[in-house]
N, C-alpha and C. Protein backbone atom coordinates (compact mmCIF):
# COMPACT_ATOMS: atom_id res chain seq x y z
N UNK A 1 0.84 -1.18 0.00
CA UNK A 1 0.00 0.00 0.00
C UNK A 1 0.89 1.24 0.00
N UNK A 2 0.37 2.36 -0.79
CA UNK A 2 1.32 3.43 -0.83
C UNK A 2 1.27 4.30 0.83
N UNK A 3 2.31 4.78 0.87
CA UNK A 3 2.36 5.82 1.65
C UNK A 3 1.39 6.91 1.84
N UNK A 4 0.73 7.59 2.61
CA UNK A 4 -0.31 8.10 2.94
C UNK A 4 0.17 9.56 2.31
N UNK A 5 1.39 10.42 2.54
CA UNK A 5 2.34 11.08 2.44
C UNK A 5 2.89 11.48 1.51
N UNK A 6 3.06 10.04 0.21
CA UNK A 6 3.66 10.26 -0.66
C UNK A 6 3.12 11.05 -1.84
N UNK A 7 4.38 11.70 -2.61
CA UNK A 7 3.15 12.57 -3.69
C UNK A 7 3.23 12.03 -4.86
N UNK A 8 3.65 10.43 -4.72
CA UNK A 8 3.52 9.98 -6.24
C UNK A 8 3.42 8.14 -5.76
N UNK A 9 2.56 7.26 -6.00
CA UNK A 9 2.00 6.78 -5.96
C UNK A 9 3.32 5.25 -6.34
N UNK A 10 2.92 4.25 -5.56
CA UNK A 10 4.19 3.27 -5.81
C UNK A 10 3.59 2.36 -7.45
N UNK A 11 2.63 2.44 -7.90
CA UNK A 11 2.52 1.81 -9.39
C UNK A 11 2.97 3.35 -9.96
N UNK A 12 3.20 4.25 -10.01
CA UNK A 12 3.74 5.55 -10.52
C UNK A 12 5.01 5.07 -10.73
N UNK A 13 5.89 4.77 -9.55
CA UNK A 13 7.18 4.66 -9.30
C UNK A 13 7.71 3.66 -10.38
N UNK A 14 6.65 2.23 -10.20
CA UNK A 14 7.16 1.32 -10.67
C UNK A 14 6.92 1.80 -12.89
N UNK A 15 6.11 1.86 -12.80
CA UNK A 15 5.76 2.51 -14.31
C UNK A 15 7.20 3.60 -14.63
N UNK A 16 7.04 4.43 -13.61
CA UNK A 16 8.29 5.52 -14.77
C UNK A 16 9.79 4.35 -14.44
N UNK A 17 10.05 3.18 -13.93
CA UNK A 17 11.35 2.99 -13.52
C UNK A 17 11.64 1.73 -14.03
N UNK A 18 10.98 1.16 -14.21
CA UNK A 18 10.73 -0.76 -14.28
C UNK A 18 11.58 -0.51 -15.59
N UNK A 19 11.62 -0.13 -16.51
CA UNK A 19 12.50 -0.33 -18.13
C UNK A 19 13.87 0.15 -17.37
N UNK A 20 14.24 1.09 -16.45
CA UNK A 20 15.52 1.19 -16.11
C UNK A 20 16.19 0.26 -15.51
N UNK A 21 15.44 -0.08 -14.43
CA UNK A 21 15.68 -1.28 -13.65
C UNK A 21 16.20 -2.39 -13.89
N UNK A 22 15.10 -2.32 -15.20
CA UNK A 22 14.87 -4.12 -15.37
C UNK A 22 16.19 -4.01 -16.72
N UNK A 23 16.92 -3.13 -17.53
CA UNK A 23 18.28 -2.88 -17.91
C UNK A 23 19.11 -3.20 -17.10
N UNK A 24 19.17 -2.62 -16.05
CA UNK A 24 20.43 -2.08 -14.94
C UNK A 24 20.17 -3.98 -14.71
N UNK A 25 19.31 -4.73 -13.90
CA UNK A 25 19.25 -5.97 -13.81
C UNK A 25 20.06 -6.74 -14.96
N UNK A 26 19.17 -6.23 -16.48
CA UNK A 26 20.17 -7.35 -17.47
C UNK A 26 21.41 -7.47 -17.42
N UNK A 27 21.66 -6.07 -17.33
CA UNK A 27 23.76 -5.28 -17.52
C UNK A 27 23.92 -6.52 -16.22
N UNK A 28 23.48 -6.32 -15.30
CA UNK A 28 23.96 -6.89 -14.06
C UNK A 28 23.62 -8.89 -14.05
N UNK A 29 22.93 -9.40 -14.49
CA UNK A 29 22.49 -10.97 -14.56
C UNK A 29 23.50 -11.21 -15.96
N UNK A 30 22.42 -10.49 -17.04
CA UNK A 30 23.58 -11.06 -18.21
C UNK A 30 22.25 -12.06 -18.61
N UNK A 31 20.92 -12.32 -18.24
CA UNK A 31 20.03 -12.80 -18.79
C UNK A 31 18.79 -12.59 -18.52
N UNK A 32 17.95 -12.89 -19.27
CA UNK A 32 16.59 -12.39 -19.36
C UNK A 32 15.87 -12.33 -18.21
N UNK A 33 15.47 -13.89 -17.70
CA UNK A 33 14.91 -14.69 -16.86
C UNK A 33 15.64 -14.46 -15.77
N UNK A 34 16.82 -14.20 -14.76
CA UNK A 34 17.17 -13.65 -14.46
C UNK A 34 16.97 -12.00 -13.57
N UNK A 35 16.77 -11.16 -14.86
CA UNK A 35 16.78 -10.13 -14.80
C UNK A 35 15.44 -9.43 -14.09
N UNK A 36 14.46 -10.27 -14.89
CA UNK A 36 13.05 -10.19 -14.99
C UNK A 36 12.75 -10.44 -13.43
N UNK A 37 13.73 -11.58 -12.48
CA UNK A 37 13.56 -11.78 -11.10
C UNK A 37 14.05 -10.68 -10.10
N UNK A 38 15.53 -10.41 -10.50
CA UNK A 38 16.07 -8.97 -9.60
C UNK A 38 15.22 -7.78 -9.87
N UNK A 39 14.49 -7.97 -10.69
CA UNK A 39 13.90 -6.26 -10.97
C UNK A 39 12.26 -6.74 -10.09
N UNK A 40 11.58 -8.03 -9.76
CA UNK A 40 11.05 -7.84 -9.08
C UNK A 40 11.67 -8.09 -8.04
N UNK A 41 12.18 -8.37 -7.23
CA UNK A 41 12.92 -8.37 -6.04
C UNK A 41 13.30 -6.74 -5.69
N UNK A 42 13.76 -6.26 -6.57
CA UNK A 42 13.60 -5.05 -5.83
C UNK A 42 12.12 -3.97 -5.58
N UNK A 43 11.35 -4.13 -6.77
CA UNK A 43 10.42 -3.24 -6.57
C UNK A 43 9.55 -4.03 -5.29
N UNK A 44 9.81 -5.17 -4.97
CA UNK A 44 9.18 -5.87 -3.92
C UNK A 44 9.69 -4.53 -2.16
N UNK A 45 11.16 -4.88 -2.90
CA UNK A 45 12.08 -4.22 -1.76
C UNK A 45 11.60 -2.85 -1.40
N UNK A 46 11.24 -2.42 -2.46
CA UNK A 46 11.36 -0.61 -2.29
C UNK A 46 9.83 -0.78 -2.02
N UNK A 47 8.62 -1.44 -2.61
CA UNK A 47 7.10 -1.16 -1.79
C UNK A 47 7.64 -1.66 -0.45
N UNK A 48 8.15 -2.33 0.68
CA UNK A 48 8.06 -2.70 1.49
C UNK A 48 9.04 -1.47 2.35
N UNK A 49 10.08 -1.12 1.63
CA UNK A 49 11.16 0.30 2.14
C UNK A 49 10.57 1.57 1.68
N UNK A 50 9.47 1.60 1.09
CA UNK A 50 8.47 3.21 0.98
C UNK A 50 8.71 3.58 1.80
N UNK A 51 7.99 3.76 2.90
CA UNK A 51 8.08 4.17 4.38
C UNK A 51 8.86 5.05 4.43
N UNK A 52 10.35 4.21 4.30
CA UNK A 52 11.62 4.38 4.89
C UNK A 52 12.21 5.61 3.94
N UNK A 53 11.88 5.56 2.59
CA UNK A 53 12.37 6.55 1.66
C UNK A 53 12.38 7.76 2.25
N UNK A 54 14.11 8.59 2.53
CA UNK A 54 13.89 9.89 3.13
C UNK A 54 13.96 11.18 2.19
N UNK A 55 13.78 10.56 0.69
CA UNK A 55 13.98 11.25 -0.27
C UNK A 55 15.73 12.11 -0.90
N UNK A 56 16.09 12.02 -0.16
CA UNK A 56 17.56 12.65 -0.04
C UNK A 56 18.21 12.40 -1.51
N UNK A 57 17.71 11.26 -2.03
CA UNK A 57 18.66 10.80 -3.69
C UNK A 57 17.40 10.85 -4.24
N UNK A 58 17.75 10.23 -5.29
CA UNK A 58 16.82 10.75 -6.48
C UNK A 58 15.98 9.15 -6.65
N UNK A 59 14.77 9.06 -6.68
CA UNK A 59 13.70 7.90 -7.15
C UNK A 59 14.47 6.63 -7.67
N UNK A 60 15.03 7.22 -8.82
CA UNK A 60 16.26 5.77 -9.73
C UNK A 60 17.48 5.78 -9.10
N UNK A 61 17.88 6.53 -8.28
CA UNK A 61 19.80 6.38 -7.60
C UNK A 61 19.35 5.14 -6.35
N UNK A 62 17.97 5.47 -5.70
CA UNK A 62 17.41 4.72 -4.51
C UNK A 62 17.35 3.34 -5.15
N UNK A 63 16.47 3.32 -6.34
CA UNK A 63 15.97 1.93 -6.88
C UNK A 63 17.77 1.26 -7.13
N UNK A 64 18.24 1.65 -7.88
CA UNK A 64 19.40 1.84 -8.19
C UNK A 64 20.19 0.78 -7.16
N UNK A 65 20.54 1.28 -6.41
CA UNK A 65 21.33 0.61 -4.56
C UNK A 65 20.47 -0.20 -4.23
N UNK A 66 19.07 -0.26 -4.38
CA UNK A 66 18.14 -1.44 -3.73
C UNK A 66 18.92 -2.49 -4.82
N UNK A 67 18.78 -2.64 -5.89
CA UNK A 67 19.36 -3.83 -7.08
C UNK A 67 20.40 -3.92 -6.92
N UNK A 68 22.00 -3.26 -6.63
CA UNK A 68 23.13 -3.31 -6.84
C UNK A 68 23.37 -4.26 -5.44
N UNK A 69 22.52 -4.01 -4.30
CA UNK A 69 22.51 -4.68 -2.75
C UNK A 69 21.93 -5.90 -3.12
N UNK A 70 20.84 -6.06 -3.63
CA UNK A 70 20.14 -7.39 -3.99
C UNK A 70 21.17 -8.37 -4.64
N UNK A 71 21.44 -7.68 -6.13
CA UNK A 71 22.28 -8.66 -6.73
C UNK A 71 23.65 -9.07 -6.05
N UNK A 72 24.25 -8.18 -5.50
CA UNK A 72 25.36 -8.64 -4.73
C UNK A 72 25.14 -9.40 -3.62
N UNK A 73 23.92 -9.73 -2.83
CA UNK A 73 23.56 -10.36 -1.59
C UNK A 73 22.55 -11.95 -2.41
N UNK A 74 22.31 -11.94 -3.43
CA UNK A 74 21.89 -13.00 -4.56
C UNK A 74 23.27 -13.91 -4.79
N UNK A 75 23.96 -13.18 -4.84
CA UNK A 75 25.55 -13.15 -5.56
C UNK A 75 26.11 -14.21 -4.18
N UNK A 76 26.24 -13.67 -3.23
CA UNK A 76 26.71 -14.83 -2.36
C UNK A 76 26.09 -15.97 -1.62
N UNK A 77 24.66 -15.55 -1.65
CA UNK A 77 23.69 -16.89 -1.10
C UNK A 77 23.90 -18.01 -2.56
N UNK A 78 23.78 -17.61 -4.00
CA UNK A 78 23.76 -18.31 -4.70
C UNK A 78 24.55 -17.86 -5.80
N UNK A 79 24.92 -19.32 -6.99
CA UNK A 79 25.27 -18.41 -8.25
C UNK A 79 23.95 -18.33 -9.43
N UNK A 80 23.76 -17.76 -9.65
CA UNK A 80 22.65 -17.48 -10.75
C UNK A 80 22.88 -18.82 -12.25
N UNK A 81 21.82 -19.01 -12.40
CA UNK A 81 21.66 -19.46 -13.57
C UNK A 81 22.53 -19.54 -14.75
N UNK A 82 22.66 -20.48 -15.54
CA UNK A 82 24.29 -19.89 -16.54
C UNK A 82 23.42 -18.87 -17.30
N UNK A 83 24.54 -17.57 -17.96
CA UNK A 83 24.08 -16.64 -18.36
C UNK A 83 23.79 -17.12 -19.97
N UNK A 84 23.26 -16.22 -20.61
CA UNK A 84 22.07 -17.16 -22.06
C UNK A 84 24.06 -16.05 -22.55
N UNK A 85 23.50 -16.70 -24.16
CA UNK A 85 24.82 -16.75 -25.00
C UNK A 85 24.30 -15.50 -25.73
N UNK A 86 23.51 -15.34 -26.13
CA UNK A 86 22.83 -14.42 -27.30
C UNK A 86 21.95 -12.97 -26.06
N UNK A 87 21.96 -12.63 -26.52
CA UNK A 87 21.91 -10.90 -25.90
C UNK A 87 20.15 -11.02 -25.71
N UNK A 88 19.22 -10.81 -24.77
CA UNK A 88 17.79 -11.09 -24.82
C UNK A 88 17.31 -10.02 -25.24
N UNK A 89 17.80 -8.99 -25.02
CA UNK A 89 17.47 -7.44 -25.20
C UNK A 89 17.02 -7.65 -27.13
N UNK A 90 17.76 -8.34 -27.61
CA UNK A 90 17.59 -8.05 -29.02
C UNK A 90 16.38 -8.88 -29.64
N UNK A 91 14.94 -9.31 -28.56
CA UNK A 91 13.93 -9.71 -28.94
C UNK A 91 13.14 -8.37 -29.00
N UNK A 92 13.20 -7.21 -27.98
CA UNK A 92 12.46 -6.16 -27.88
C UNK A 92 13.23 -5.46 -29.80
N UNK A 93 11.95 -4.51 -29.67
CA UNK A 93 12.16 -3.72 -31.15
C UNK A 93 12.89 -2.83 -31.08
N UNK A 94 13.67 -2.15 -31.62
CA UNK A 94 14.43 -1.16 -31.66
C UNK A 94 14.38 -0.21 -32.75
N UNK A 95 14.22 0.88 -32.58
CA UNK A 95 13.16 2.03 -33.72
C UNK A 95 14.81 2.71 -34.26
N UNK A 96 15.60 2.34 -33.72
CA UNK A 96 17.06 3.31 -34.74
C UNK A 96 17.48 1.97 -35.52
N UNK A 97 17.63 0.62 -35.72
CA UNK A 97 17.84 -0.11 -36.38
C UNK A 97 16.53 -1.02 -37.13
N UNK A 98 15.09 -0.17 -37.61
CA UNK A 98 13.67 -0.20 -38.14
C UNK A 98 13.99 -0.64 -40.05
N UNK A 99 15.60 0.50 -40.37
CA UNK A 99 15.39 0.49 -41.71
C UNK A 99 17.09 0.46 -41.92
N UNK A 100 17.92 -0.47 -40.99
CA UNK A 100 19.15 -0.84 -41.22
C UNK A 100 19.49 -2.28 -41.71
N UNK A 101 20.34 -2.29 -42.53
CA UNK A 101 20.54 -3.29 -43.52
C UNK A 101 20.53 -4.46 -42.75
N UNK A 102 20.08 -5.17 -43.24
CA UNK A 102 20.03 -6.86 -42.43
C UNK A 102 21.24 -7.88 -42.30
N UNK A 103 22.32 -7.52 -42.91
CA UNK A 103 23.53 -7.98 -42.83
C UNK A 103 24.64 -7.34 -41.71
N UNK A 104 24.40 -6.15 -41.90
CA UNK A 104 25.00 -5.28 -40.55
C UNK A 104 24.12 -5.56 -39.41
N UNK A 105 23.09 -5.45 -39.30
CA UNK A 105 21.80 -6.36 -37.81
C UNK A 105 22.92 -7.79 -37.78
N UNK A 106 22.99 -8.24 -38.85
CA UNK A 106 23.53 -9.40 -38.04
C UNK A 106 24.82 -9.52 -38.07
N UNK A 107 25.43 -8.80 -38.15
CA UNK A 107 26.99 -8.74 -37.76
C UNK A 107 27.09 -7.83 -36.60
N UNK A 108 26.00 -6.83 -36.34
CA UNK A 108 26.07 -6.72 -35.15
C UNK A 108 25.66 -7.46 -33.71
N UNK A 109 24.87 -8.06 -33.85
CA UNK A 109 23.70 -9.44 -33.20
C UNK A 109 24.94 -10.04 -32.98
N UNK A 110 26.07 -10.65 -33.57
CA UNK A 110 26.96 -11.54 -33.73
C UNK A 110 28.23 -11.07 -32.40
N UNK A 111 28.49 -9.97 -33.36
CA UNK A 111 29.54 -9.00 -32.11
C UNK A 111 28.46 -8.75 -30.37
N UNK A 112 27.39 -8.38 -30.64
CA UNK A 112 26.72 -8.21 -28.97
C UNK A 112 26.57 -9.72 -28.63
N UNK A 113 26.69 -10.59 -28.97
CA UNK A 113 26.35 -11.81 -28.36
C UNK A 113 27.91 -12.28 -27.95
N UNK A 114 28.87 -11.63 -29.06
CA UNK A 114 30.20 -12.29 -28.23
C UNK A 114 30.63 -11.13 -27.03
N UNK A 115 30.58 -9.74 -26.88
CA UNK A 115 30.39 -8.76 -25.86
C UNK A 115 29.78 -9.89 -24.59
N UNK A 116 28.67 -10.20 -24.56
CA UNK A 116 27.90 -10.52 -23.44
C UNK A 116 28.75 -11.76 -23.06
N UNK A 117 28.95 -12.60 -23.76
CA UNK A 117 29.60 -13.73 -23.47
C UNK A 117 30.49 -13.63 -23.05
N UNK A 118 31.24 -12.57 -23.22
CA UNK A 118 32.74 -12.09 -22.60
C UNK A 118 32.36 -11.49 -20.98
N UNK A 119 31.58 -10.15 -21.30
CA UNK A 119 30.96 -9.69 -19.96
C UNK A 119 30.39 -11.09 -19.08
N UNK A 120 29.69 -12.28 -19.13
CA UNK A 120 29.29 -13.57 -18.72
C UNK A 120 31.04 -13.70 -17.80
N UNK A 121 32.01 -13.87 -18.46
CA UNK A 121 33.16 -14.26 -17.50
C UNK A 121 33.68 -13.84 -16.80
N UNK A 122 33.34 -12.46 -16.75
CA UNK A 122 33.69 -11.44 -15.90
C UNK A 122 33.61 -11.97 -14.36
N UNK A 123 34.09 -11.78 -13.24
CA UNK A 123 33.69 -11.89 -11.73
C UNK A 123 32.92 -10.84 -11.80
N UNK A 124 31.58 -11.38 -10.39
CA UNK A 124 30.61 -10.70 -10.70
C UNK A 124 31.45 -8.83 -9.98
N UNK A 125 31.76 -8.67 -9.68
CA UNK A 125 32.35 -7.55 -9.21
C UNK A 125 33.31 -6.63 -10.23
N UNK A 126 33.85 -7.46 -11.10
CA UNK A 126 34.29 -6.73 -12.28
C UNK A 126 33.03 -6.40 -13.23
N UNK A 127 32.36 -7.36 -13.08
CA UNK A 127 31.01 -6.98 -14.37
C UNK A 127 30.19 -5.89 -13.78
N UNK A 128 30.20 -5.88 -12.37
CA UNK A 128 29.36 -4.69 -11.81
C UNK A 128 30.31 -3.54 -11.95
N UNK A 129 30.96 -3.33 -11.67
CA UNK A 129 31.86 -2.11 -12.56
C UNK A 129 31.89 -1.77 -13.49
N UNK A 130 32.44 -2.79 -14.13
CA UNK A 130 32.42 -2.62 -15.53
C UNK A 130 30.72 -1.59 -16.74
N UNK A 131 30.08 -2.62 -15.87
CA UNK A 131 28.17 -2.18 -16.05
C UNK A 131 27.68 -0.48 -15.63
N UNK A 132 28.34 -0.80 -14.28
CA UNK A 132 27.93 0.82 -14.19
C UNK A 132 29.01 1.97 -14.75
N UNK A 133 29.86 1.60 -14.88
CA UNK A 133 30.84 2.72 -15.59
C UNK A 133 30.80 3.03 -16.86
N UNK A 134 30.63 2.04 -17.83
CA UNK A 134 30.35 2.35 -19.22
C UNK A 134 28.77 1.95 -19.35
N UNK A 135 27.83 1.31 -18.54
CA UNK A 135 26.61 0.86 -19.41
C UNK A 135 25.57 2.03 -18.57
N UNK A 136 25.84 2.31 -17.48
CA UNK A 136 25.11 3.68 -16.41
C UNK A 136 25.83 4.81 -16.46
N UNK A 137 26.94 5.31 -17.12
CA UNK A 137 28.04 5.80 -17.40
C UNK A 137 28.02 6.65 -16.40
N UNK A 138 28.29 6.03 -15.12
CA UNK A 138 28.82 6.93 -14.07
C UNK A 138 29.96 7.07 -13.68
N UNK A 139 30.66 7.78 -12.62
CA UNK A 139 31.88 8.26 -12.72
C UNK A 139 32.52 7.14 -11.90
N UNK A 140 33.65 7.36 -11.74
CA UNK A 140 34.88 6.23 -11.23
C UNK A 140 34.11 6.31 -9.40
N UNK A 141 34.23 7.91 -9.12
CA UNK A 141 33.16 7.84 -7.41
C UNK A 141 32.40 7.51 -7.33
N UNK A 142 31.13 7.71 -8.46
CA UNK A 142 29.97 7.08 -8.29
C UNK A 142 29.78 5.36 -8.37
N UNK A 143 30.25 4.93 -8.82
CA UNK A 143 30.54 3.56 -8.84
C UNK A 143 31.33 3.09 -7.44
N UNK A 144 32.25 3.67 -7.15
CA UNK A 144 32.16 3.44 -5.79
C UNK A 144 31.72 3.51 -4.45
N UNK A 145 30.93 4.63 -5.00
CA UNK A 145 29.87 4.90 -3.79
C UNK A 145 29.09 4.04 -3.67
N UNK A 146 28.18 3.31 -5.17
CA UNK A 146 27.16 2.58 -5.06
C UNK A 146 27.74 1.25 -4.67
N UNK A 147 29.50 0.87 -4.87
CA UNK A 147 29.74 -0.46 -5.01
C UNK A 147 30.36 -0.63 -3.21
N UNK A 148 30.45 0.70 -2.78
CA UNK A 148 31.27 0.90 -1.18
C UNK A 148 32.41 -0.04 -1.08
N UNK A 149 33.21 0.63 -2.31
CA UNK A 149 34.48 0.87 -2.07
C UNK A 149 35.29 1.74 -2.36
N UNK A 150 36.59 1.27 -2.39
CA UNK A 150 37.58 2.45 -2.23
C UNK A 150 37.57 3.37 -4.04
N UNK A 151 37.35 4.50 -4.37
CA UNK A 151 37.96 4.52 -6.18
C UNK A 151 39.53 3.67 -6.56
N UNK A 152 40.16 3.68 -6.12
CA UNK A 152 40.89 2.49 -6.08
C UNK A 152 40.81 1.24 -6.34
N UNK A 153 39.89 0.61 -5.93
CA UNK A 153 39.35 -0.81 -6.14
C UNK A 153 38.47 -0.68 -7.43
N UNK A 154 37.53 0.14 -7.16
CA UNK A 154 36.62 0.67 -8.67
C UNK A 154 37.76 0.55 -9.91
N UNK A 155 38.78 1.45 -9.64
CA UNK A 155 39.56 1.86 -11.08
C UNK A 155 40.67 -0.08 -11.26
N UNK A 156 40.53 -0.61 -10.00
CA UNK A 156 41.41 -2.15 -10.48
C UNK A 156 40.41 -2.84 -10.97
N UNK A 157 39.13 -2.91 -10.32
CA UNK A 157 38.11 -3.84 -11.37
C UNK A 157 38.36 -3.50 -12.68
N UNK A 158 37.91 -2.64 -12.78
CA UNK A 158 37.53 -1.84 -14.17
C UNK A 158 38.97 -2.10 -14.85
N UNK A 159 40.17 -2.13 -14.47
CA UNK A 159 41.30 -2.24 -15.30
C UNK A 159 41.41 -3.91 -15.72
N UNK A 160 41.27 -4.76 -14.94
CA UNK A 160 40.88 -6.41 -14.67
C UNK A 160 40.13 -6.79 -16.07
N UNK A 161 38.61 -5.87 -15.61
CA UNK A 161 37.64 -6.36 -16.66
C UNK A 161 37.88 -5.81 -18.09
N UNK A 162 38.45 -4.99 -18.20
CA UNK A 162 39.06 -4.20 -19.34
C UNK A 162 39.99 -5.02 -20.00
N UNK A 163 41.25 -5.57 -19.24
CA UNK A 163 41.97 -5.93 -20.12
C UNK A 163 40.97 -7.90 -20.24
N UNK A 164 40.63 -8.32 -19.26
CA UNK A 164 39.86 -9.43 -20.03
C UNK A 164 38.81 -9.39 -21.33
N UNK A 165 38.29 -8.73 -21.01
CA UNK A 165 37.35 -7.70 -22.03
C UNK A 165 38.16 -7.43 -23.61
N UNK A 166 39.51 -7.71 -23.43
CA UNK A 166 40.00 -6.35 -24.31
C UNK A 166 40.88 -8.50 -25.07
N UNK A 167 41.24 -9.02 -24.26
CA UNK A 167 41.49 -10.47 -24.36
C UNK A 167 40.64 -10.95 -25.65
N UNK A 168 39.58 -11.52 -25.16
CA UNK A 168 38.32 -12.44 -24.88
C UNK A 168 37.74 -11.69 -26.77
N UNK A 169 38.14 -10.59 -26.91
CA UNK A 169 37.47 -9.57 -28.37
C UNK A 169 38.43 -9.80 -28.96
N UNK A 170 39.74 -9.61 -28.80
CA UNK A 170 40.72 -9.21 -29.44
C UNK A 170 40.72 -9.81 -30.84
N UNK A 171 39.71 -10.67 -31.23
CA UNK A 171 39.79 -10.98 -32.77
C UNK A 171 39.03 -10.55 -33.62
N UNK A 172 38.22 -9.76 -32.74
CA UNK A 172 37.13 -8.45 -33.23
C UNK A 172 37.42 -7.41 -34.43
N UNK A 173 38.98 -6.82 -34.04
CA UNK A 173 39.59 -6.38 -34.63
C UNK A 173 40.76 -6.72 -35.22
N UNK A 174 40.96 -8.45 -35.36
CA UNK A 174 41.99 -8.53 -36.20
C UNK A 174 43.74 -8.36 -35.21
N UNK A 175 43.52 -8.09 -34.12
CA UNK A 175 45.13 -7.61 -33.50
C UNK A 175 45.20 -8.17 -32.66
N UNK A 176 46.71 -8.80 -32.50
CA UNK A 176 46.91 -9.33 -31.21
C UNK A 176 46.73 -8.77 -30.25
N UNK A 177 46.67 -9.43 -28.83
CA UNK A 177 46.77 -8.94 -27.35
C UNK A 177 48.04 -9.57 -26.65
N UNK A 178 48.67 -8.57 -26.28
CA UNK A 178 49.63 -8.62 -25.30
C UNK A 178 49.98 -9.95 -24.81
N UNK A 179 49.47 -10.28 -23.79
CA UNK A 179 49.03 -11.18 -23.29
C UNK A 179 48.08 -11.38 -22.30
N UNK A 180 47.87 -12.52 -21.67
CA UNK A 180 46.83 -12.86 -20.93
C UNK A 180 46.77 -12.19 -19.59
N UNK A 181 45.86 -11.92 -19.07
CA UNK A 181 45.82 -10.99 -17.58
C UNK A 181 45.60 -12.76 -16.52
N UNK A 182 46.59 -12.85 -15.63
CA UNK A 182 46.34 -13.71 -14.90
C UNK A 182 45.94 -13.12 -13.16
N UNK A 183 44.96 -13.42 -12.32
CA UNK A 183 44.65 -12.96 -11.30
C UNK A 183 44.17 -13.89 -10.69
């Protein structure tokens, strides 16, 4: 039940936020079915933490930390499901690729499915970095604020998942890689 108080209504909340969410979930699972569960798990979280909302951050920074806490507290009771190979996102329609050539769709389809598969090997702590820094494109602090740690640790994930990342593609473009990042 909503808050007596509140000036916007918790099916309000969930309506303007659920497509962000339930993204921020995929970036973060890496699959559909999955995703579709953390994003209710949190809006479960936040009708039951209404109350508690002291407004201080913003509607999506709140929802935001409810999912990043979930999935990381998911993350050590269990491991999730193996992550799907092919990108799920690319069943929904997409209105900038409506009247793009069908050979580039699928050479791109091809490249996002090996992206995800790569992001899939990531530790989940590099992929949560990795996710919010380039896929929420927040800053090196903000990622550590939400991840509560040091920018330090933020900027070694992110260097970790980068050069695996940078591994795992490297035939994307045809060029060798250095070598292998061992950790």
């Amino acid at each position: 039940m909503d808050s007596p108080h509140s000036p916007i209504s918790f099916r309000e909340i969930v309506e303007t936020h659920k497509r962000a969410v339930y993204y921020l979930a995929l970036d973060l699972t890496g699959n559909h079915h999955d995703a579709e569960d953390l994003s209710q798990d949190v809006f479960i979280k936040a009708h039951k933490g209404l109350s508690t909302y002291r407004g201080d951050a913003q509607m999506y920074t709140w929802l935001r930390r409810i999912a990043i806490n979930t999935f990381l507290n998911q993350k050590r009771k269990k491991s999730f499901s193996l992550m799907s190979l092919l990108d799920d996102r690319s069943n929904e329609p997409d209105p900038i690729v409506k009247d793009a050539d069908p050979a580039d769709l699928t050479s791109f389809s091809l490249t996002s499915a090996m992206v995800e598969k790569a992001l899939d090997n990531l530790a989940p702590r590099e992929r949560m970095a990795f996710v919010l820094k380039h896929r929420q494109e927040m800053t090196i602090a903000e990622v550590s604020h939400e991840m509560e740690v040091a920018d330090g640790t933020v900027k070694s994930l992110l260097f970790r998942a980068t050069k695996k990342l940078q591994l795992a593609l490297a035939h994307l473009n045809d060029r060798p890689v250095q070598k292998e990042v061992s950790l």
